[in-house]
Protein backbone atom coordinates (compact mmCIF):
# COMPACT_ATOMS: atom_id res chain seq x y z
CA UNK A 1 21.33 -34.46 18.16
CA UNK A 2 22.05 -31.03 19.73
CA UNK A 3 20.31 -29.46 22.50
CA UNK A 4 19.10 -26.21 23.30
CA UNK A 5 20.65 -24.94 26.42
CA UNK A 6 19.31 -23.20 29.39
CA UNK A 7 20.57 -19.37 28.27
CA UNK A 8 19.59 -20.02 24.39
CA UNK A 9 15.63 -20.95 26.00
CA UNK A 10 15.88 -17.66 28.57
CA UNK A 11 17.50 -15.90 25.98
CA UNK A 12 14.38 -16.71 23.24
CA UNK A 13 11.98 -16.25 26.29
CA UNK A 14 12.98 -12.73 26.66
CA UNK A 15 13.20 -11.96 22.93
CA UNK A 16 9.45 -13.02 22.94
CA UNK A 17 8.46 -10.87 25.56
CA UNK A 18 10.51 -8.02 24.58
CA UNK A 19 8.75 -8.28 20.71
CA UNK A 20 5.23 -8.92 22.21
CA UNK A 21 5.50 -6.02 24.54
CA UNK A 22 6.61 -4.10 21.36
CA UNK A 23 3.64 -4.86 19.71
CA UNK A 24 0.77 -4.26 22.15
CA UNK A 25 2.34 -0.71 22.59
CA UNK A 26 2.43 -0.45 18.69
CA UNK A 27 -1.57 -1.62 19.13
CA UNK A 28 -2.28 0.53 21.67
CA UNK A 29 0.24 3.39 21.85
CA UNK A 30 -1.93 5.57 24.11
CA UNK A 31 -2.57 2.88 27.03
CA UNK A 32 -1.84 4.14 30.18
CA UNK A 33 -1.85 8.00 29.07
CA UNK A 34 -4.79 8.76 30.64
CA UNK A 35 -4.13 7.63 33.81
CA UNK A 36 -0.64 9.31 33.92
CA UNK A 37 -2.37 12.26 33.21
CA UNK A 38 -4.86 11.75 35.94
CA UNK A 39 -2.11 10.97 38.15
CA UNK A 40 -0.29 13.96 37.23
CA UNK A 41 -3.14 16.29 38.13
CA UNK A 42 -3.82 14.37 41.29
CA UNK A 43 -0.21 14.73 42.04
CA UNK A 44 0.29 18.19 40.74
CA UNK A 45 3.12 16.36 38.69
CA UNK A 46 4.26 18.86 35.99
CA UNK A 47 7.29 16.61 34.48
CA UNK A 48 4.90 13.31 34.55
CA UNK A 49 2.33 15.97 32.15
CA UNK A 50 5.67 17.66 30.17
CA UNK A 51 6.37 13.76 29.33
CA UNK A 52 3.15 12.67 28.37
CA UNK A 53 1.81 16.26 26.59
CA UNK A 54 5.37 15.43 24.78
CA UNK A 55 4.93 11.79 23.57
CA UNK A 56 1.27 12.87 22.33
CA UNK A 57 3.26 15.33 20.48
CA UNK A 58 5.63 13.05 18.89
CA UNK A 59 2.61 10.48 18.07
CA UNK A 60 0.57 13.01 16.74
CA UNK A 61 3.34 13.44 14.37
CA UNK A 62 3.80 9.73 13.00
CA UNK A 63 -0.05 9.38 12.76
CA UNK A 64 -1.73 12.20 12.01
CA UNK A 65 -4.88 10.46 11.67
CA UNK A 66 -5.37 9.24 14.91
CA UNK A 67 -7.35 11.93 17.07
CA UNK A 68 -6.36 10.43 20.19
CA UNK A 69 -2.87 12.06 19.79
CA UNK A 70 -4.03 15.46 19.94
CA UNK A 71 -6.75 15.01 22.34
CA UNK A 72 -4.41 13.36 25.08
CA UNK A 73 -1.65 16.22 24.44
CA UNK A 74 -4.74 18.86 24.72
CA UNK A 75 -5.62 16.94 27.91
CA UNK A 76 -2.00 17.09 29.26
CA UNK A 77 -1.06 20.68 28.35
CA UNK A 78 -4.58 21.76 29.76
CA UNK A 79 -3.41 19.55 32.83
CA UNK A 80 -0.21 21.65 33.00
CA UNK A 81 -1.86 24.78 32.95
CA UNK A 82 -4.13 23.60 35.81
CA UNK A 83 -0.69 22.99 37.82
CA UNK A 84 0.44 25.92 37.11
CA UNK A 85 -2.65 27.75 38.22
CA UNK A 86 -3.14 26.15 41.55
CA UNK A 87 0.20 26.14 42.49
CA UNK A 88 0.65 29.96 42.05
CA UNK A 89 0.17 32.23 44.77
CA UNK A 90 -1.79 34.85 42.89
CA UNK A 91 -5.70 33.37 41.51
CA UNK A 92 -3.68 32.60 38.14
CA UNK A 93 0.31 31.81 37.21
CA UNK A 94 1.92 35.20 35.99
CA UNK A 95 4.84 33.59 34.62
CA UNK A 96 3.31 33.38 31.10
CA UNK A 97 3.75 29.71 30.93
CA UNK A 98 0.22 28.59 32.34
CA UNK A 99 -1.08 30.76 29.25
CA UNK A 100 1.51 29.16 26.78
CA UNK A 101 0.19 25.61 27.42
CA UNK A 102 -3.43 26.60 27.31
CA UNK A 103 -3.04 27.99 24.36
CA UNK A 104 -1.27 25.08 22.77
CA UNK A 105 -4.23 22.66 24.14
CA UNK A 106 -6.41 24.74 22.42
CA UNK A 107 -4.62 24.61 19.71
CA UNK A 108 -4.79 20.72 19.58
CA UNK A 109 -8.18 19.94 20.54
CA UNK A 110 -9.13 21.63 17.98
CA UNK A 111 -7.08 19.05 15.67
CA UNK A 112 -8.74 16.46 17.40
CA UNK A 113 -12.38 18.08 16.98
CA UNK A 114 -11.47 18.10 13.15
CA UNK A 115 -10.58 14.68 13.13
CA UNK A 116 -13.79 12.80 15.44
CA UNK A 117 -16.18 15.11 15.55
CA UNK A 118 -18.61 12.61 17.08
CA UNK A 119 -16.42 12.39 20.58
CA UNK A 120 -18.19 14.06 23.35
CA UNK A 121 -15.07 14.35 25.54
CA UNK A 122 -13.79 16.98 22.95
CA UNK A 123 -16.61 19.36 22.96
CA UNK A 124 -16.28 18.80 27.03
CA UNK A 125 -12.52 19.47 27.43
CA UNK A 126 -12.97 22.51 24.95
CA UNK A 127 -15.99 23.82 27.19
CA UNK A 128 -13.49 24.14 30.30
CA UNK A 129 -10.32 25.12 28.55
CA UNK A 130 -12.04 28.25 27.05
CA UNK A 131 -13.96 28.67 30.07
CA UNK A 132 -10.41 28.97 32.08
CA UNK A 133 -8.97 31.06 29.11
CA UNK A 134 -11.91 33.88 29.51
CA UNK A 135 -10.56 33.69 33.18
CA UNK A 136 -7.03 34.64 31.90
CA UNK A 137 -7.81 37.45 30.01
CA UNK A 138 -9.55 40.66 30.76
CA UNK A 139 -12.86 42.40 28.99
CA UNK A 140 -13.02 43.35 26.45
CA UNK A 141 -10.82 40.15 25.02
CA UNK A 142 -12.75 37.83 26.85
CA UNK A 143 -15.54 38.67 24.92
CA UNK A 144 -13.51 36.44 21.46
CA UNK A 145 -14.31 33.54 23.14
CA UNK A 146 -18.13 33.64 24.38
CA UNK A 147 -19.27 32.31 21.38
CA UNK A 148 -16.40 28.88 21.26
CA UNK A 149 -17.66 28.61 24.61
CA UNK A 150 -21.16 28.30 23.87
CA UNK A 151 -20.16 26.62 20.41
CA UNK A 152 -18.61 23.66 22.77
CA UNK A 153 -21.53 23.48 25.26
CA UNK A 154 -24.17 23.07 22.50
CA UNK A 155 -22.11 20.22 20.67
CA UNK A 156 -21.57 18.48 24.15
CA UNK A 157 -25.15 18.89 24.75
CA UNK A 158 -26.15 17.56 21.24
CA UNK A 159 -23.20 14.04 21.33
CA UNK A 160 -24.05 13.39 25.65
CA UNK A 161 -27.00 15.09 26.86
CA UNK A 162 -27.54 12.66 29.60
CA UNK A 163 -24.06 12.28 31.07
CA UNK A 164 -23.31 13.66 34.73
CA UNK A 165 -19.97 15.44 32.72
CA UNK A 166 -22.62 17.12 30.50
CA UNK A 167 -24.79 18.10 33.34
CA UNK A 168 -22.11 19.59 35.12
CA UNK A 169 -20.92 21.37 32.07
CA UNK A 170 -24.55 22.88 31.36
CA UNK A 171 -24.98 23.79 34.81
CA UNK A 172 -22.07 26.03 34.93
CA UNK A 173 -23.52 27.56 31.65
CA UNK A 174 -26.45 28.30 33.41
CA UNK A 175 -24.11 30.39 35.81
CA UNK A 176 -21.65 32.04 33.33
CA UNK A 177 -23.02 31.77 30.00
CA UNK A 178 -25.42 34.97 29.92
CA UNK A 179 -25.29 38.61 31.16
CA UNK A 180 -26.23 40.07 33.00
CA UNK A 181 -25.88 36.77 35.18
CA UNK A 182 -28.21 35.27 37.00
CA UNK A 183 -28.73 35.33 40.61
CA UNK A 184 -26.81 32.69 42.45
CA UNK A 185 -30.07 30.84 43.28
CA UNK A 186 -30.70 29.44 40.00
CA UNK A 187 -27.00 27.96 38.80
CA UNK A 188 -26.98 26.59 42.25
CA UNK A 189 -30.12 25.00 41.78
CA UNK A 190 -29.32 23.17 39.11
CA UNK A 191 -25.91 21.80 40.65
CA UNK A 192 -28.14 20.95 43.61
CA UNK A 193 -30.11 18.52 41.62
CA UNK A 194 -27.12 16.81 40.60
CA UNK A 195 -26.24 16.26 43.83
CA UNK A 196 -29.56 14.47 43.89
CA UNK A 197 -28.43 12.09 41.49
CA UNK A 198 -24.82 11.88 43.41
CA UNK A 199 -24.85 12.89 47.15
CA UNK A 200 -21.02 12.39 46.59
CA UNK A 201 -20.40 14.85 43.56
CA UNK A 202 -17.17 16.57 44.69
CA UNK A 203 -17.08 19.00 41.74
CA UNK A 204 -20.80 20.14 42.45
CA UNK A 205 -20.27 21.25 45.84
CA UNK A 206 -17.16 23.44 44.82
CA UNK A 207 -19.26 24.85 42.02
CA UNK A 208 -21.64 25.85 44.43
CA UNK A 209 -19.04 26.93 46.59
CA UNK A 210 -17.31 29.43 43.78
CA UNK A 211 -20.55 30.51 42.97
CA UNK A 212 -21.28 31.65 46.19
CA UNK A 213 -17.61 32.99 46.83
CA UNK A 214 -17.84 35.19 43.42
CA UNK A 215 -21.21 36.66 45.39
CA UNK A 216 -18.92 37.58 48.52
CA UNK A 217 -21.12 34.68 50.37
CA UNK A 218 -17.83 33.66 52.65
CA UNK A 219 -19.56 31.17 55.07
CA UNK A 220 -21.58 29.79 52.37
CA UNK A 221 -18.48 29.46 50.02
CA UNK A 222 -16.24 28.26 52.87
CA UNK A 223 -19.18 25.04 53.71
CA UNK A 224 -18.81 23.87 50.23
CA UNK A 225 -15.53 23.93 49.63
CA UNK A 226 -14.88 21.92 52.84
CA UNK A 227 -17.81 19.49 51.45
CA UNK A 228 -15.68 19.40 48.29
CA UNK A 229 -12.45 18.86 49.88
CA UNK A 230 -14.11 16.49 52.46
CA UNK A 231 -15.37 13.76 49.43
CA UNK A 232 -12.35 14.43 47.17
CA UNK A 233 -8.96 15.48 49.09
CA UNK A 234 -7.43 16.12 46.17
CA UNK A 235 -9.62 18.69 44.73
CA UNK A 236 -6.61 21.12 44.43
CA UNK A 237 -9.21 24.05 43.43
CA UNK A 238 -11.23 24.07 46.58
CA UNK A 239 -8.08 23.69 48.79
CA UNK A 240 -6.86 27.03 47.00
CA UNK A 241 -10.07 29.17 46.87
CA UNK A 242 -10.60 27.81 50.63
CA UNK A 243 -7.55 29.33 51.66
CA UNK A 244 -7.65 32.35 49.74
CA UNK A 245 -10.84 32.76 51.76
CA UNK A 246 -9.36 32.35 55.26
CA UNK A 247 -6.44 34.45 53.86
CA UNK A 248 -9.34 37.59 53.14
CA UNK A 249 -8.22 37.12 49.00
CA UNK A 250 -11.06 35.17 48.01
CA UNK A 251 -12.78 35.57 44.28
């Protein structure tokens, strides 16, 4: 009777793992994306988001079906443009490349909108990639997108009208999305009552804090910013606009 040897059992051992390894990722091909591309913003990682907004690109490819492909690689390319952005000394990058990989997220979500409409995330991650695009461009182009701005908002609002991310979304709409706008008072009311419902809402206080800078409020601006930074150290926004302020270049 023959036996197995030691090498032929580590050798099966690893063939096992290697194939069962092969197939969760074939099972769940997008695990872990999200958090690299969390980490990559948190980071201000561009070749960790280039890697990921690229393997959502070659997956969106071998299943076009799937709208997780496009949504991720909207997600990343938005997250590149964000890099981009923060890390350039002027408000926006003038390199063109910030403006190439928004346009490519846009490009994708809306794949991804066409293929689950019923996702709320979309309609959210649309609402602040046009947002930032009207921010790119000057009047009278910005005026193209107004209406997939509000188009994204009101399908947000319609999927997730109770979730803080939909809150937060409306509230801002409340600042930006009529004209003339309104006075600073009544957007930062309603980011104020968030805060009720989250004393430790990072991403309130530096709305509150832009909203106030875009008014030429400095000290006011300044305080919120710092409250931002203060409950989320890597809000990479308010560290920017905050120094821009102490630097006299605020919005």
């Amino acid at each position: 009777m023959k036996t197995v040897s030691t090498r032929s059992i580590l050798f099966l051992s690893l063939f096992l793992v290697l194939a069962t390894a092969a197939t969760i990722h074939a099972q769940e091909p997008f695990k872990g994306t999200a958090a690299d591309i969390e980490k990559g913003m948190q980071t201000l990682d561009i070749p960790l988001l280039e890697k990921t907004a690229k393997y959502c690109g070659e997956m969106a490819k071998k299943d076009p079906k799937d709208y997780r492909a496009p949504y991720y690689g909207a997600k990343a390319h938005f997250a590149i443009t964000d890099c981009l952005d923060i890390k350039s000394s002027e408000e926006f990058d003038q390199s063109g490349k910030s403006d190439e990989h928004l346009d490519t997220a846009l490009d994708m979500i809306k794949v991804a909108q066409g293929l689950k409409g019923d996702n709320a995330d979309i309609p959210i991650l649309t609402f602040y990639m046009v947002r930032r695009k009207m921010l790119h461009v000057s009047f009278p182009g910005l005026m193209a997108y107004i209406g997939d701005r509000t188009a994204a908002y009101d399908k947000a609002k319609e999927l997730a009208p109770d979730t803080m991310e939909v809150k937060i979304v409306s509230a801002i709409q409340v600042a930006e999305g009529g004209w003339p706008p309104p006075p600073p008072e009544k957007p930062i009311a309603e980011f104020e009552k968030l805060l009720k419902e989250d004393p430790k809402l990072a991403e309130a206080y530096y709305q509150i804090g832009y909203i106030w800078d875009k008014a030429k409020k400095t000290d006011d601006a300044k305080k919120n910013y710092q409250k931002a930074l203060e409950l989320d150290p890597n809000h990479h926004w308010a560290k920017k606009k905050l120094q821009a302020l102490s630097a006299g270049t605020g919005a």
